[in-house]
C-alpha atoms as a PDB file:
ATOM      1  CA  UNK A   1    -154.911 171.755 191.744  1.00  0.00           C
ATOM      2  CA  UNK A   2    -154.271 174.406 189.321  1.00  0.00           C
ATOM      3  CA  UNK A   3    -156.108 175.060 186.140  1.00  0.00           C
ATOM      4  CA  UNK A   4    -154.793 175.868 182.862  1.00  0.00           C
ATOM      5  CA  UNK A   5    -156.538 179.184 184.067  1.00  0.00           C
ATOM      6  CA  UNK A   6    -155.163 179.882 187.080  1.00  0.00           C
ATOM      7  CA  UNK A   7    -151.529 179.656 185.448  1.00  0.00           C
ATOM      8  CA  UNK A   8    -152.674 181.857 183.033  1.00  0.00           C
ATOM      9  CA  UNK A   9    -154.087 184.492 186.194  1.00  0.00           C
ATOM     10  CA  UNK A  10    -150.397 184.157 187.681  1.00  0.00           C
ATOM     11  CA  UNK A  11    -148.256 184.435 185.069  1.00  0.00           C
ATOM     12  CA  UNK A  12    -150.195 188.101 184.723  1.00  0.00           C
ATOM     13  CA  UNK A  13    -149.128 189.528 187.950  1.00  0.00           C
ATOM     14  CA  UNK A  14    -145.620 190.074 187.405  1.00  0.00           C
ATOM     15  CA  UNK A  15    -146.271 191.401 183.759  1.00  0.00           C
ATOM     16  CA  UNK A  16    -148.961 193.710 185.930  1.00  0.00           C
ATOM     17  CA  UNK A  17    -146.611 194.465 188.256  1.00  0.00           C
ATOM     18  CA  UNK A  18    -143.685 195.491 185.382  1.00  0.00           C
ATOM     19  CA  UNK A  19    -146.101 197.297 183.606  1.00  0.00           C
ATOM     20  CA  UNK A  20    -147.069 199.512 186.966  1.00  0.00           C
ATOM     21  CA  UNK A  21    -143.636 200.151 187.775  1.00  0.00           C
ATOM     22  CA  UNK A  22    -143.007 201.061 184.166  1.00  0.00           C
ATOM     23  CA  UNK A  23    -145.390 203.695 184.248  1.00  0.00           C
ATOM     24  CA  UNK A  24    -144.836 205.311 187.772  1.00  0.00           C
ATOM     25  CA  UNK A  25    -141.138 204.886 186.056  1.00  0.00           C
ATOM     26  CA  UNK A  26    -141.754 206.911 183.099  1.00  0.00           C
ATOM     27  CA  UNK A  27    -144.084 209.708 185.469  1.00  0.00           C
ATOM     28  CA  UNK A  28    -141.448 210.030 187.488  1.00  0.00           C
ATOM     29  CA  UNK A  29    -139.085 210.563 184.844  1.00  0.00           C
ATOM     30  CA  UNK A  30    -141.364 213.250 183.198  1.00  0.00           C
ATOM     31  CA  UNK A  31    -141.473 215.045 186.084  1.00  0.00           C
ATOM     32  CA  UNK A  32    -138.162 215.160 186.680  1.00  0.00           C
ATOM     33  CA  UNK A  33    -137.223 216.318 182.912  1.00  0.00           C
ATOM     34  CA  UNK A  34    -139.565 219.303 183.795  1.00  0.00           C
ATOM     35  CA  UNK A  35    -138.784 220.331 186.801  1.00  0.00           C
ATOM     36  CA  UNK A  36    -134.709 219.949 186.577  1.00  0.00           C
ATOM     37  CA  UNK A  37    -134.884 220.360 183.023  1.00  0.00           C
ATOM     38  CA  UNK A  38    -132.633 216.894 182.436  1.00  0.00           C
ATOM     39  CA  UNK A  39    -132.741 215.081 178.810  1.00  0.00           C
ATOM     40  CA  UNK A  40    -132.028 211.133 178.128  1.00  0.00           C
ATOM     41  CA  UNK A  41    -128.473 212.057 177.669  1.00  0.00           C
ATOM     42  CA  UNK A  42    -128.235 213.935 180.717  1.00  0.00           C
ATOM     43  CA  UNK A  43    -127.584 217.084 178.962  1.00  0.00           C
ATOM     44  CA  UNK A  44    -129.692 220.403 179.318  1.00  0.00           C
ATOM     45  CA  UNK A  45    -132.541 220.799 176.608  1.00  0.00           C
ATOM     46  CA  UNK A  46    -132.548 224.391 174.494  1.00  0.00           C
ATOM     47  CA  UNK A  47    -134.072 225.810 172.048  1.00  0.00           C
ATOM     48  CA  UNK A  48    -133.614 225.910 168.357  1.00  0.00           C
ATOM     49  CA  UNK A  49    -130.763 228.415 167.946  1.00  0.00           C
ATOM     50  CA  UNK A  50    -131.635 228.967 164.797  1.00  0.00           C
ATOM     51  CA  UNK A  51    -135.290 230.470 165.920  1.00  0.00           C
ATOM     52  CA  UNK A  52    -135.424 234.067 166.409  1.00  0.00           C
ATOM     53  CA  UNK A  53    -135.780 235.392 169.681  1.00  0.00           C
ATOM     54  CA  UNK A  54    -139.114 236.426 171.258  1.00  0.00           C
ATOM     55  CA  UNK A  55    -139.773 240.092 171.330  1.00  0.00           C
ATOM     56  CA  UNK A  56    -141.419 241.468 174.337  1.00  0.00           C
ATOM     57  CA  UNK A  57    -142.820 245.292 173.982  1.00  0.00           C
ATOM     58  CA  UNK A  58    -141.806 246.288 177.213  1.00  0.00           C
ATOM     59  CA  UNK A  59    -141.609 250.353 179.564  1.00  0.00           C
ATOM     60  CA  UNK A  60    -141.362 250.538 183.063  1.00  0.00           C
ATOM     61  CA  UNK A  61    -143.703 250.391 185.111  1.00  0.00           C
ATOM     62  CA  UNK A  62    -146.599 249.339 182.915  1.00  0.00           C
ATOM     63  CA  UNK A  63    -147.818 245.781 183.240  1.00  0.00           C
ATOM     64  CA  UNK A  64    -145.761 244.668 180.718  1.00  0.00           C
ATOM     65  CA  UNK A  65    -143.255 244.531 184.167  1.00  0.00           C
ATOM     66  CA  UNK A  66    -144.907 241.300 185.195  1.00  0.00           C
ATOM     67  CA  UNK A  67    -143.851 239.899 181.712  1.00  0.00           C
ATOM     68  CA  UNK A  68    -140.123 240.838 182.072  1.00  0.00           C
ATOM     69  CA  UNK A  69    -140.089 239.778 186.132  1.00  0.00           C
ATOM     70  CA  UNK A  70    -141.148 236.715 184.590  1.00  0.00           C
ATOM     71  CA  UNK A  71    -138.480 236.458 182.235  1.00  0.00           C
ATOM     72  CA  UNK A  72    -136.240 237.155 185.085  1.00  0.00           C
ATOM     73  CA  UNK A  73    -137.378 234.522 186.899  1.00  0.00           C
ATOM     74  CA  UNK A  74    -137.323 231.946 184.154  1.00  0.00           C
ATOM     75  CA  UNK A  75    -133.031 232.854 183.085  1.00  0.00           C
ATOM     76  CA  UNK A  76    -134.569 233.043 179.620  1.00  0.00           C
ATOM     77  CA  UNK A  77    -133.364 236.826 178.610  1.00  0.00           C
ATOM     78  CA  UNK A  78    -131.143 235.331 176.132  1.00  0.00           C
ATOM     79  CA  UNK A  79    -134.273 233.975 174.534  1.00  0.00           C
ATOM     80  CA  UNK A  80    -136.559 236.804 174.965  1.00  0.00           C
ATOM     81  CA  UNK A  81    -135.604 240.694 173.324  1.00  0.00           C
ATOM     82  CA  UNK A  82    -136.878 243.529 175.591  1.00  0.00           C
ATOM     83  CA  UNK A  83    -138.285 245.997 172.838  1.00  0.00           C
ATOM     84  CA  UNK A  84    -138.950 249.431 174.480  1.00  0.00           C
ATOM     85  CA  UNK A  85    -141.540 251.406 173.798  1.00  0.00           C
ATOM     86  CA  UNK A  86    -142.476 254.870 175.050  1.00  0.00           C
ATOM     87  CA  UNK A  87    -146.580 255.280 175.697  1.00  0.00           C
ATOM     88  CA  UNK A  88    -146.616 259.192 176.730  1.00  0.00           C
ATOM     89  CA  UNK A  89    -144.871 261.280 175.175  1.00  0.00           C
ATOM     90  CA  UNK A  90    -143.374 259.079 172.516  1.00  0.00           C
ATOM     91  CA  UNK A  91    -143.011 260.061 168.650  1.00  0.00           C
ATOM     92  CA  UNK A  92    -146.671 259.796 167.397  1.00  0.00           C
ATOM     93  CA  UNK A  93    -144.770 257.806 164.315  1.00  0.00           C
ATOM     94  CA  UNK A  94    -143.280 255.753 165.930  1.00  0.00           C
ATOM     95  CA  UNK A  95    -146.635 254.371 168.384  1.00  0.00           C
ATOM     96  CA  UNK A  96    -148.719 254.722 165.364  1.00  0.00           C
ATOM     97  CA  UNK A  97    -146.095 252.479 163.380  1.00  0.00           C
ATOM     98  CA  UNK A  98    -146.451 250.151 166.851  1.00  0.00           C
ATOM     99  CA  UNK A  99    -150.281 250.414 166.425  1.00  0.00           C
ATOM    100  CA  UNK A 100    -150.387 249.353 162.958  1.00  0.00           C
ATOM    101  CA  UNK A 101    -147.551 246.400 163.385  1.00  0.00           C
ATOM    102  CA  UNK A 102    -147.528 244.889 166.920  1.00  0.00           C
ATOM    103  CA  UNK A 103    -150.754 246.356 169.067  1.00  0.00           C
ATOM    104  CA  UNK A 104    -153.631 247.373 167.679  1.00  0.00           C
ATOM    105  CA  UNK A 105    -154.953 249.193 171.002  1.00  0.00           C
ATOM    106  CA  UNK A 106    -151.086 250.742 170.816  1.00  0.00           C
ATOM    107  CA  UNK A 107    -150.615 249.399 174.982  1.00  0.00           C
ATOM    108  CA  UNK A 108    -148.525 247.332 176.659  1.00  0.00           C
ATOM    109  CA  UNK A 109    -147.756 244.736 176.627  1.00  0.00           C
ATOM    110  CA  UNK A 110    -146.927 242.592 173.428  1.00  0.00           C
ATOM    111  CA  UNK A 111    -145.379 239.624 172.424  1.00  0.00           C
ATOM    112  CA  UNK A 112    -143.885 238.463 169.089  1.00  0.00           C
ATOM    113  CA  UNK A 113    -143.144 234.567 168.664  1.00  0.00           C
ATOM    114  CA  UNK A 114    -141.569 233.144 165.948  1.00  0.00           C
ATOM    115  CA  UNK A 115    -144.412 232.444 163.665  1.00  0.00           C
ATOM    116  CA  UNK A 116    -145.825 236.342 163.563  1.00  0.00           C
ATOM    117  CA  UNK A 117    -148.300 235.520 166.616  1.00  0.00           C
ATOM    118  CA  UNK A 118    -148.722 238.075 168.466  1.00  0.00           C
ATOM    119  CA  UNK A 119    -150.167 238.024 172.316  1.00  0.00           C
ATOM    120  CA  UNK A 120    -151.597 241.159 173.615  1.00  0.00           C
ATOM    121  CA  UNK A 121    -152.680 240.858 177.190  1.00  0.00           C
ATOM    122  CA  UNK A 122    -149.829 240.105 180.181  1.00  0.00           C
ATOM    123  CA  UNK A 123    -152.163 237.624 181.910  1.00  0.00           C
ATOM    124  CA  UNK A 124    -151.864 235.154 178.367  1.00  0.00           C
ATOM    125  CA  UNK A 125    -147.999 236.378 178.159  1.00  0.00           C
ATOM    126  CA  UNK A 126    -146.697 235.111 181.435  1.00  0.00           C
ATOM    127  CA  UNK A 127    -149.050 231.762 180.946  1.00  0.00           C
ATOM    128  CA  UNK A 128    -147.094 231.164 178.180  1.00  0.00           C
ATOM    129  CA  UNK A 129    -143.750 231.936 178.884  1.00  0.00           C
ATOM    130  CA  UNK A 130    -144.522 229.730 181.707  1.00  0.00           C
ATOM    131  CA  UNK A 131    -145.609 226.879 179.940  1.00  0.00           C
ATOM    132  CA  UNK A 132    -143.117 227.295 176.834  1.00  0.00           C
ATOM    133  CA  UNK A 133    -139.704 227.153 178.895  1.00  0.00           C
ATOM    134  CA  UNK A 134    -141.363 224.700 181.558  1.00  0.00           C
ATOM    135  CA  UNK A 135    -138.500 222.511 180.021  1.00  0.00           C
ATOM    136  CA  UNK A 136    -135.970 224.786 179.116  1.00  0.00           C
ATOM    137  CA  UNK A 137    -135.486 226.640 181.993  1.00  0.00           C
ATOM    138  CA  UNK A 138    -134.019 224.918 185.216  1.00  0.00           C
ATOM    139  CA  UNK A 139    -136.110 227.317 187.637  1.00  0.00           C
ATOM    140  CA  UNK A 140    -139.995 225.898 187.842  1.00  0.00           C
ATOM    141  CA  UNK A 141    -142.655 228.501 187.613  1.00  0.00           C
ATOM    142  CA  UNK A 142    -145.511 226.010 187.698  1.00  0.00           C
ATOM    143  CA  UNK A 143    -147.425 225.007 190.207  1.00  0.00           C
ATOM    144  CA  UNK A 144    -147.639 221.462 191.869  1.00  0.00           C
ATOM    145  CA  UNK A 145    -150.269 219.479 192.620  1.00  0.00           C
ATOM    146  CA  UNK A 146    -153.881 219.904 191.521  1.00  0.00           C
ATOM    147  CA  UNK A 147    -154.708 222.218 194.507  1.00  0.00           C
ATOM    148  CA  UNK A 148    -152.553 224.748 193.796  1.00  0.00           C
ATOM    149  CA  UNK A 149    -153.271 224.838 189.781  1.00  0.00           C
ATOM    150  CA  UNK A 150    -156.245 225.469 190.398  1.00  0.00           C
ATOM    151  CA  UNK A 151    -155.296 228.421 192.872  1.00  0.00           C
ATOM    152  CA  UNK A 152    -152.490 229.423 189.937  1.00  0.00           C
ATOM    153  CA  UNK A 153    -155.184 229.444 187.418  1.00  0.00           C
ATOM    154  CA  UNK A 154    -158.017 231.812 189.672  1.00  0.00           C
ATOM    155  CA  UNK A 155    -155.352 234.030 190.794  1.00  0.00           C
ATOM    156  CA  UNK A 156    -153.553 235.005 187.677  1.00  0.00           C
ATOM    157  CA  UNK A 157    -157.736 235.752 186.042  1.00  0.00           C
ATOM    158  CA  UNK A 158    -158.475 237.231 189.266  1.00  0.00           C
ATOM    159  CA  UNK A 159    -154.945 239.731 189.098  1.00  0.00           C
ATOM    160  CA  UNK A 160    -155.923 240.756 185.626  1.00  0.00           C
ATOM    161  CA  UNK A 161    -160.024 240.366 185.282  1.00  0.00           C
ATOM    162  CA  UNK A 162    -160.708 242.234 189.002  1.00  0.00           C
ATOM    163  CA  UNK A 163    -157.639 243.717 190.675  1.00  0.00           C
ATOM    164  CA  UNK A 164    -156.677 245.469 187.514  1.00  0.00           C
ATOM    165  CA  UNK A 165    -160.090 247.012 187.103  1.00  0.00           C
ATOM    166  CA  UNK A 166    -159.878 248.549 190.653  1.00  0.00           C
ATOM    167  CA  UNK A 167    -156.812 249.864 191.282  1.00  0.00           C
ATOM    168  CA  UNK A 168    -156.633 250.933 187.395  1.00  0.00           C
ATOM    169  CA  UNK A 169    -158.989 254.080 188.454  1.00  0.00           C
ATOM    170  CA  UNK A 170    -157.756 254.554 191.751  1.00  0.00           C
ATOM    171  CA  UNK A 171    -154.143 254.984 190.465  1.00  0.00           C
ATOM    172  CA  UNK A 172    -155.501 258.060 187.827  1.00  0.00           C
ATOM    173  CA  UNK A 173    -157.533 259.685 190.228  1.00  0.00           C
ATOM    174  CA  UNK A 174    -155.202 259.533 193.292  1.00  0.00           C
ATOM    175  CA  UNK A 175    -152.060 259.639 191.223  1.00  0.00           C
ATOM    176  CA  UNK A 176    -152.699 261.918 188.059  1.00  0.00           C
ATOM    177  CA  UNK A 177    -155.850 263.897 188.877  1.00  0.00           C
ATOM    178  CA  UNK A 178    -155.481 267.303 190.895  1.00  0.00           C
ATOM    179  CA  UNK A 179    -157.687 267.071 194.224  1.00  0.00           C
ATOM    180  CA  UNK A 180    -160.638 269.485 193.198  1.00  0.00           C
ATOM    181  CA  UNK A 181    -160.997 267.565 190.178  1.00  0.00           C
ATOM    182  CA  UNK A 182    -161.424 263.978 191.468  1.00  0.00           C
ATOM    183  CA  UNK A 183    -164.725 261.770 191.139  1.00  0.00           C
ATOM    184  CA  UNK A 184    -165.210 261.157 194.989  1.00  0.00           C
ATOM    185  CA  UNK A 185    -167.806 258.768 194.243  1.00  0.00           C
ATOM    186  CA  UNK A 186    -165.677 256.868 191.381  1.00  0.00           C
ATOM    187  CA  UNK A 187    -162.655 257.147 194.400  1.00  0.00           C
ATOM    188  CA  UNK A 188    -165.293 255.969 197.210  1.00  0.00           C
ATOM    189  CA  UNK A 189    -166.595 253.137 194.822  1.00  0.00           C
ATOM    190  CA  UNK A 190    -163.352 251.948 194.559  1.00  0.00           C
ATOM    191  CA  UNK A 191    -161.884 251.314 197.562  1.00  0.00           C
ATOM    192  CA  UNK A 192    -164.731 249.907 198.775  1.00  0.00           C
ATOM    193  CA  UNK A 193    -164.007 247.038 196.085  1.00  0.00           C
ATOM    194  CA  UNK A 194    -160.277 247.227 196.961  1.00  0.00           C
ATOM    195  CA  UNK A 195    -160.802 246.506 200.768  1.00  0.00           C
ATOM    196  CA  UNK A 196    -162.676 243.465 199.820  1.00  0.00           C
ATOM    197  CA  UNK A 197    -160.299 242.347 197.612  1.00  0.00           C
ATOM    198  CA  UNK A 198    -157.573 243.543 200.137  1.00  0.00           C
ATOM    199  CA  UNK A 199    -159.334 241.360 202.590  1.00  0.00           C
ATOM    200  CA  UNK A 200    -159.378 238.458 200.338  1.00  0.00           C
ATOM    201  CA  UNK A 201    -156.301 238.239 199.535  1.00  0.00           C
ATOM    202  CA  UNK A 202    -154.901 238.839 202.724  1.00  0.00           C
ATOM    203  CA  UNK A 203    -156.787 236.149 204.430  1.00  0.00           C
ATOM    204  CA  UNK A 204    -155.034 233.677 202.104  1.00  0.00           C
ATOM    205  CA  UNK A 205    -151.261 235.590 202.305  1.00  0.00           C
ATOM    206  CA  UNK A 206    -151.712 234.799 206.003  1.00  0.00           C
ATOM    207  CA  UNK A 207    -151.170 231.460 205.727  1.00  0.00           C
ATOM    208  CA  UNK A 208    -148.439 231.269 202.638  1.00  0.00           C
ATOM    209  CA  UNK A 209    -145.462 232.877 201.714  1.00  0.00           C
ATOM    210  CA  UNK A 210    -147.105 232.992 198.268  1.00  0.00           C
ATOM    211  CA  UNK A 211    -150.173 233.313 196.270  1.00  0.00           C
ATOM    212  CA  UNK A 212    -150.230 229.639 195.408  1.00  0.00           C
ATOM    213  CA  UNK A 213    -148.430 228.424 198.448  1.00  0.00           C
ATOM    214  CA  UNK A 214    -144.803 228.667 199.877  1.00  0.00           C
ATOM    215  CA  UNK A 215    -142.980 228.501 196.507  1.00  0.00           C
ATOM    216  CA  UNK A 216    -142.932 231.597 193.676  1.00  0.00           C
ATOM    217  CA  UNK A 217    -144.748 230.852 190.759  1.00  0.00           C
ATOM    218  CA  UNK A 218    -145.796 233.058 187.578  1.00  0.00           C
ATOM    219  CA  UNK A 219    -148.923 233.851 189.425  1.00  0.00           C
ATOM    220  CA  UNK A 220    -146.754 235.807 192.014  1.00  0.00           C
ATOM    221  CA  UNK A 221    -145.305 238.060 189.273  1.00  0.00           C
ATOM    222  CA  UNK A 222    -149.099 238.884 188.047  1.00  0.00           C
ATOM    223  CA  UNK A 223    -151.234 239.351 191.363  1.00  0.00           C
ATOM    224  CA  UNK A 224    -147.606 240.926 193.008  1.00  0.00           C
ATOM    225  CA  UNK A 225    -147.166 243.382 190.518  1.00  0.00           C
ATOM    226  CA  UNK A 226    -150.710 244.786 191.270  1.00  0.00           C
ATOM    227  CA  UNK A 227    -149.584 244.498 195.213  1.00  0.00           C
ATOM    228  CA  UNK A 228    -146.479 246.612 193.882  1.00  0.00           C
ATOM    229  CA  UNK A 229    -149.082 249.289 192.255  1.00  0.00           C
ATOM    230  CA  UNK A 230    -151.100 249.401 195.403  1.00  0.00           C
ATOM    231  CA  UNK A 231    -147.941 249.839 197.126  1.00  0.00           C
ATOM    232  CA  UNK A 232    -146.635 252.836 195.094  1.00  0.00           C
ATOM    233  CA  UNK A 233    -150.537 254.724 195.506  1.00  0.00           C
ATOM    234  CA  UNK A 234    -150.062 257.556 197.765  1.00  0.00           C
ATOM    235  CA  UNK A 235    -146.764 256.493 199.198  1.00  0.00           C
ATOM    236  CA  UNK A 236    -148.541 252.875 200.509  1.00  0.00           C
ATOM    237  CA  UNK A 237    -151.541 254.377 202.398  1.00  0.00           C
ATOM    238  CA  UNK A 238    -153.581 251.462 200.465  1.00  0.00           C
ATOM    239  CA  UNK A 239    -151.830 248.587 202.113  1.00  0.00           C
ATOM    240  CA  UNK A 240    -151.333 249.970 205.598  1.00  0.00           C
ATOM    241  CA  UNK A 241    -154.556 248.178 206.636  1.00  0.00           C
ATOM    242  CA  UNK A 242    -153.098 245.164 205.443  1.00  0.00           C
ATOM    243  CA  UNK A 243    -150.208 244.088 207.173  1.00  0.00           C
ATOM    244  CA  UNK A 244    -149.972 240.776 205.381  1.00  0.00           C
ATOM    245  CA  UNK A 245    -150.059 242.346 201.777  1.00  0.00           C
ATOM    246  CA  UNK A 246    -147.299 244.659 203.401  1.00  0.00           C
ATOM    247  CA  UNK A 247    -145.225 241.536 204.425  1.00  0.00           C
ATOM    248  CA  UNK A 248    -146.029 240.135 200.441  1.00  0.00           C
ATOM    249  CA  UNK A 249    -144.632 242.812 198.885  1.00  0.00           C
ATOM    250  CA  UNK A 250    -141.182 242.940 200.983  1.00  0.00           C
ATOM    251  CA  UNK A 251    -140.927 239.482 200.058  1.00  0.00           C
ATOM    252  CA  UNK A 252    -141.170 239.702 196.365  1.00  0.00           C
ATOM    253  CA  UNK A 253    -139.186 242.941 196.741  1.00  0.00           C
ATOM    254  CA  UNK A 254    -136.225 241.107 198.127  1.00  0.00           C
ATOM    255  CA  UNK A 255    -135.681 238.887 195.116  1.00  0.00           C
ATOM    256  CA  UNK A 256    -132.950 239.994 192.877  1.00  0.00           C
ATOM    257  CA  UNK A 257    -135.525 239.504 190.213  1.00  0.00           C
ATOM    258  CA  UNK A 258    -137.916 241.676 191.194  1.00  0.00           C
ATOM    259  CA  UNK A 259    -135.071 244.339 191.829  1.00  0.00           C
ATOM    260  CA  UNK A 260    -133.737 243.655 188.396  1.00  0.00           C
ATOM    261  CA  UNK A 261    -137.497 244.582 186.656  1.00  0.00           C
ATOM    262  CA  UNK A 262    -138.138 247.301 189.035  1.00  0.00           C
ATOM    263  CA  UNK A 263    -135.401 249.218 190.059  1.00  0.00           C
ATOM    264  CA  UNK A 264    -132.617 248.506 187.832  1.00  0.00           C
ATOM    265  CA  UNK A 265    -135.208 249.687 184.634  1.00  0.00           C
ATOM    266  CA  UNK A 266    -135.931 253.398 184.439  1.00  0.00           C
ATOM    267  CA  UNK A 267    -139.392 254.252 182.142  1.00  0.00           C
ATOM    268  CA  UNK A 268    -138.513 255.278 178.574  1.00  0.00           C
ATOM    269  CA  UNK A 269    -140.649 258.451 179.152  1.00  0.00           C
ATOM    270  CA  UNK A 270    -142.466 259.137 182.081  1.00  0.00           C
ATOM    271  CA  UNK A 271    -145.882 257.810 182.940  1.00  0.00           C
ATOM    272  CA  UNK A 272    -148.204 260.108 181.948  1.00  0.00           C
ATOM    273  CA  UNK A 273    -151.265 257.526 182.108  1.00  0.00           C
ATOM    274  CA  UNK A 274    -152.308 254.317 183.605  1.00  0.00           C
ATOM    275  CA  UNK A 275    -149.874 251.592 183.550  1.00  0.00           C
END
């Protein structure tokens, strides 16, 4: 015979049950609002018109490259102003003017929201963009699943906190610096670190088409613009070891995007330094 009490346990399963579809409902909805960019209405969200455009401080081929690949990737260049600025060679003015108004270390790159904020390393800048047209744009540079944030997360600091650091020296002294004049044991020192790197990455390139598994996200246009540098380091030698950095590269080098950011832009002046 039923209690008063077991009525009352009964009657709360369906309003359970409602309230778990509900949510999974509303996830699900989420999600899909963010990754096909799709409002109540069914119309596609955009931003205040009335909002000035970001300004991104841009030259080929500095890193500010992974910035406008980025940008590329995300069909946001109507929101975004490329604002080119010459690092060697330039009108002392006109980079002291930059020094004093955008960059205080007067390098690339920079970027200008709205409210006068100003972001200074590309690493922060493509985390951003990322993350601030996740649901304006109706391509998804994010990553999915816990897994692969976490990957997204390590290998954008890892691109920018290690990579950088080697290939930074080994671009000026096997780039810019005459023969007789290199540091061998700076050079030596160096690719040591960049074959364990190399090795690194490559063990995990083996397995995926990209750095955070078989889909392009913004962590592909930070680590593969330093697998672009390596690539461009006496005419590839770097990479030859490494056929599945090779195989990387021609993939991101196949994307229209990529080919828009690195081929269709020629450097202001230049490079007379490291990028």
């Amino acid at each position: 015979m039923f209690t008063v009490k077991h009525e009352l346990k009964l009657g709360l399963v369906p309003v359970a049950v409602g309230a778990t579809i509900g949510i999974v409902a509303y996830e699900l909805w989420k999600w899909g609002r963010r990754r096909y960019s799709i409002k109540l209405d069914g119309t596609q969200p955009s931003r205040d018109t009335n909002k000035r455009k970001l300004k991104l401080y841009h030259s080929f081929p500095f890193r500010s490259c992974r910035c406008a690949w980025l940008v590329h990737e995300l069909q946001v260049k109507d929101e975004v102003e490329f604002i080119p600025i010459a690092l060697h060679g330039s009108n002392p003015a006109d980079l002291q003017r930059y020094q004093e108004d955008v960059h205080p270390h007067a390098t690339l790159p920079a970027l200008a929201l709205e409210d006068g904020t100003t972001l200074l390393e590309s690493g922060a800048i493509c985390l951003y963009l990322a993350e601030v047209f996740s649901d304006v744009s109706t391509v998804n540079m994010l990553p999915e699943g816990d897994k692969e944030t976490a990957n997204y997360y390590n290998y954008i600091s890892y691109a920018i906190a290690t990579v950088d650091q080697v290939l930074e020296p080994l671009y000026m002294q096997l780039t810019h610096t005459p023969e007789k004049q290199r540091d061998n044991e700076l050079v030596k020192k160096k690719m040591e670190q960049f074959d364990i790197l190399a090795t690194h990455l490559s063990d995990r390139l083996s397995y995926h088409q990209f750095i955070c598994g078989d889909r392009i996200t913004t962590a592909d246009c930070v680590l593969g613009y330093n697998m672009w540098w390596a690539s461009v380091i006496q005419g590839g030698e770097l990479l030859k070891k490494y056929p599945a950095l090779e195989g990387y590269v021609d993939r991101l080098k196949e994307r229209t995007t990529f080919q828009e950011t690195f081929k269709g832009v020629k450097p202001v002046k230049p490079s007379g330094g490291s990028l």
